[in-house]
Protein backbone atom coordinates (compact mmCIF):
# COMPACT_ATOMS: atom_id res chain seq x y z
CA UNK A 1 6.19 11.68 33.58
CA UNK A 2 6.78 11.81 30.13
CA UNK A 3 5.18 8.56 28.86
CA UNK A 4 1.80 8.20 28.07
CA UNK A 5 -0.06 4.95 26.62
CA UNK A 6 -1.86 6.71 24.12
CA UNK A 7 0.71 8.92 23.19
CA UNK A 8 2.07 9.57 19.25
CA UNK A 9 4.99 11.22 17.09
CA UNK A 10 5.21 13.49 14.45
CA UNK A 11 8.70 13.28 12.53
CA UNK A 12 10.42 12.57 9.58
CA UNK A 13 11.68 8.86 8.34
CA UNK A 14 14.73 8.03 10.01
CA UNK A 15 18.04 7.56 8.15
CA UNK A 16 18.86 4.12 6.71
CA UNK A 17 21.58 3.65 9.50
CA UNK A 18 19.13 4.67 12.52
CA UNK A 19 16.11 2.67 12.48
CA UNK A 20 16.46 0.51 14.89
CA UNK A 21 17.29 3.37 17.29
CA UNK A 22 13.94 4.92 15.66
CA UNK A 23 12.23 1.62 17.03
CA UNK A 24 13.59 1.40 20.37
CA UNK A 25 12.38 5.48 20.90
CA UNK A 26 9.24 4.36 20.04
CA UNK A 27 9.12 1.60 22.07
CA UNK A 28 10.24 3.75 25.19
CA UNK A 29 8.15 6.02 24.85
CA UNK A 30 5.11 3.74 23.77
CA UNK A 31 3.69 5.52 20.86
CA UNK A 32 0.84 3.86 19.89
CA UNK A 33 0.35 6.31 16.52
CA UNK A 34 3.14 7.13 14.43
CA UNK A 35 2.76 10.44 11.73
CA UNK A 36 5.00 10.69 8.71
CA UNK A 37 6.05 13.66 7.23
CA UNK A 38 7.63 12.55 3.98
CA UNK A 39 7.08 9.82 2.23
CA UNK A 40 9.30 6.75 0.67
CA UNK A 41 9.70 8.43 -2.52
CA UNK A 42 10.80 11.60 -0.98
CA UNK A 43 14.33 12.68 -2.31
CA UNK A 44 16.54 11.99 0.25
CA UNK A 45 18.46 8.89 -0.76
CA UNK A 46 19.74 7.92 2.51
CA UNK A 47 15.99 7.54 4.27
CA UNK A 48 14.99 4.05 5.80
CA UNK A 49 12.15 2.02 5.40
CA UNK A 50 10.82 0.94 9.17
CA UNK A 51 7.92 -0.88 8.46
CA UNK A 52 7.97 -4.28 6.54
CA UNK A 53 6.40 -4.09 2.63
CA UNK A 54 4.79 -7.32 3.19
CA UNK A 55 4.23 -9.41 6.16
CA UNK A 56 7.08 -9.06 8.85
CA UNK A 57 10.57 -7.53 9.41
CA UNK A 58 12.53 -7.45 12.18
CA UNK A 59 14.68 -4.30 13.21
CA UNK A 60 17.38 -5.42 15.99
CA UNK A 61 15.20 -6.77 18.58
CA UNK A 62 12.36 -5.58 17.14
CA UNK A 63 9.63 -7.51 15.56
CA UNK A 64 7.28 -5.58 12.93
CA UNK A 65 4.33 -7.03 11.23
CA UNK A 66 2.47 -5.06 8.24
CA UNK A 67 -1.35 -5.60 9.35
CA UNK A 68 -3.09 -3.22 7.36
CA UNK A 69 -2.50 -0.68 4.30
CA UNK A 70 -5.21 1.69 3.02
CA UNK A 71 -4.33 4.25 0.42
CA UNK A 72 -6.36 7.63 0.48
CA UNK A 73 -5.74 10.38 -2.09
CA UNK A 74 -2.72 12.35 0.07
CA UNK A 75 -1.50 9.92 2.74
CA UNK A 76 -1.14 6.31 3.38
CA UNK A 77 -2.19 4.74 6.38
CA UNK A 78 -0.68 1.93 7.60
CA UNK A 79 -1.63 -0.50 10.65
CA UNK A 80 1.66 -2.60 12.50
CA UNK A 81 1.82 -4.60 14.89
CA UNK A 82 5.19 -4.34 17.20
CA UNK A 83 6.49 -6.14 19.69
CA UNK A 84 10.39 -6.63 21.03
CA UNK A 85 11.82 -10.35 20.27
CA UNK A 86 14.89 -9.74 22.48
């Protein structure tokens, strides 16, 4: 099979008008770690933001809560909690 609990993604941030299709890949594939390629200021104007800036957000029928941020010298790492609402 395919899936695998401890499984993650390398990729680029989804377009504004996809993420909650990014979400539900990531949910059905359960990806537990998530690696970014570009970043929020990156040029591309049409990129969207899926994970909340503070507290929670919810993407569709996804729930997404911001749990953790720590900011080294070339990458961010953030820690969410996910979980599907409907």
């Amino acid at each position: 099979s395919h899936r695998r609990r401890q499984g993650f993604i390398l990729t680029q941030m989804p377009l504004a008008g996809t993420v909650i299709d990014f979400w539900r890949m990531i949910n059905d594939l359960e990806v537990l770690t998530i690696v970014m390629l570009n970043s929020e200021t990156s040029n591309a104007h049409d990129i969207g933001v899926y994970w909340p800036k503070t507290d929670d957000a919810h993407y569709g029928p996804f729930s997404v809560r911001l749990a953790k941020q720590e900011e080294g010298r070339n990458y961010i790492q953030r820690t969410l909690s996910f979980s599907v609402t409907g």
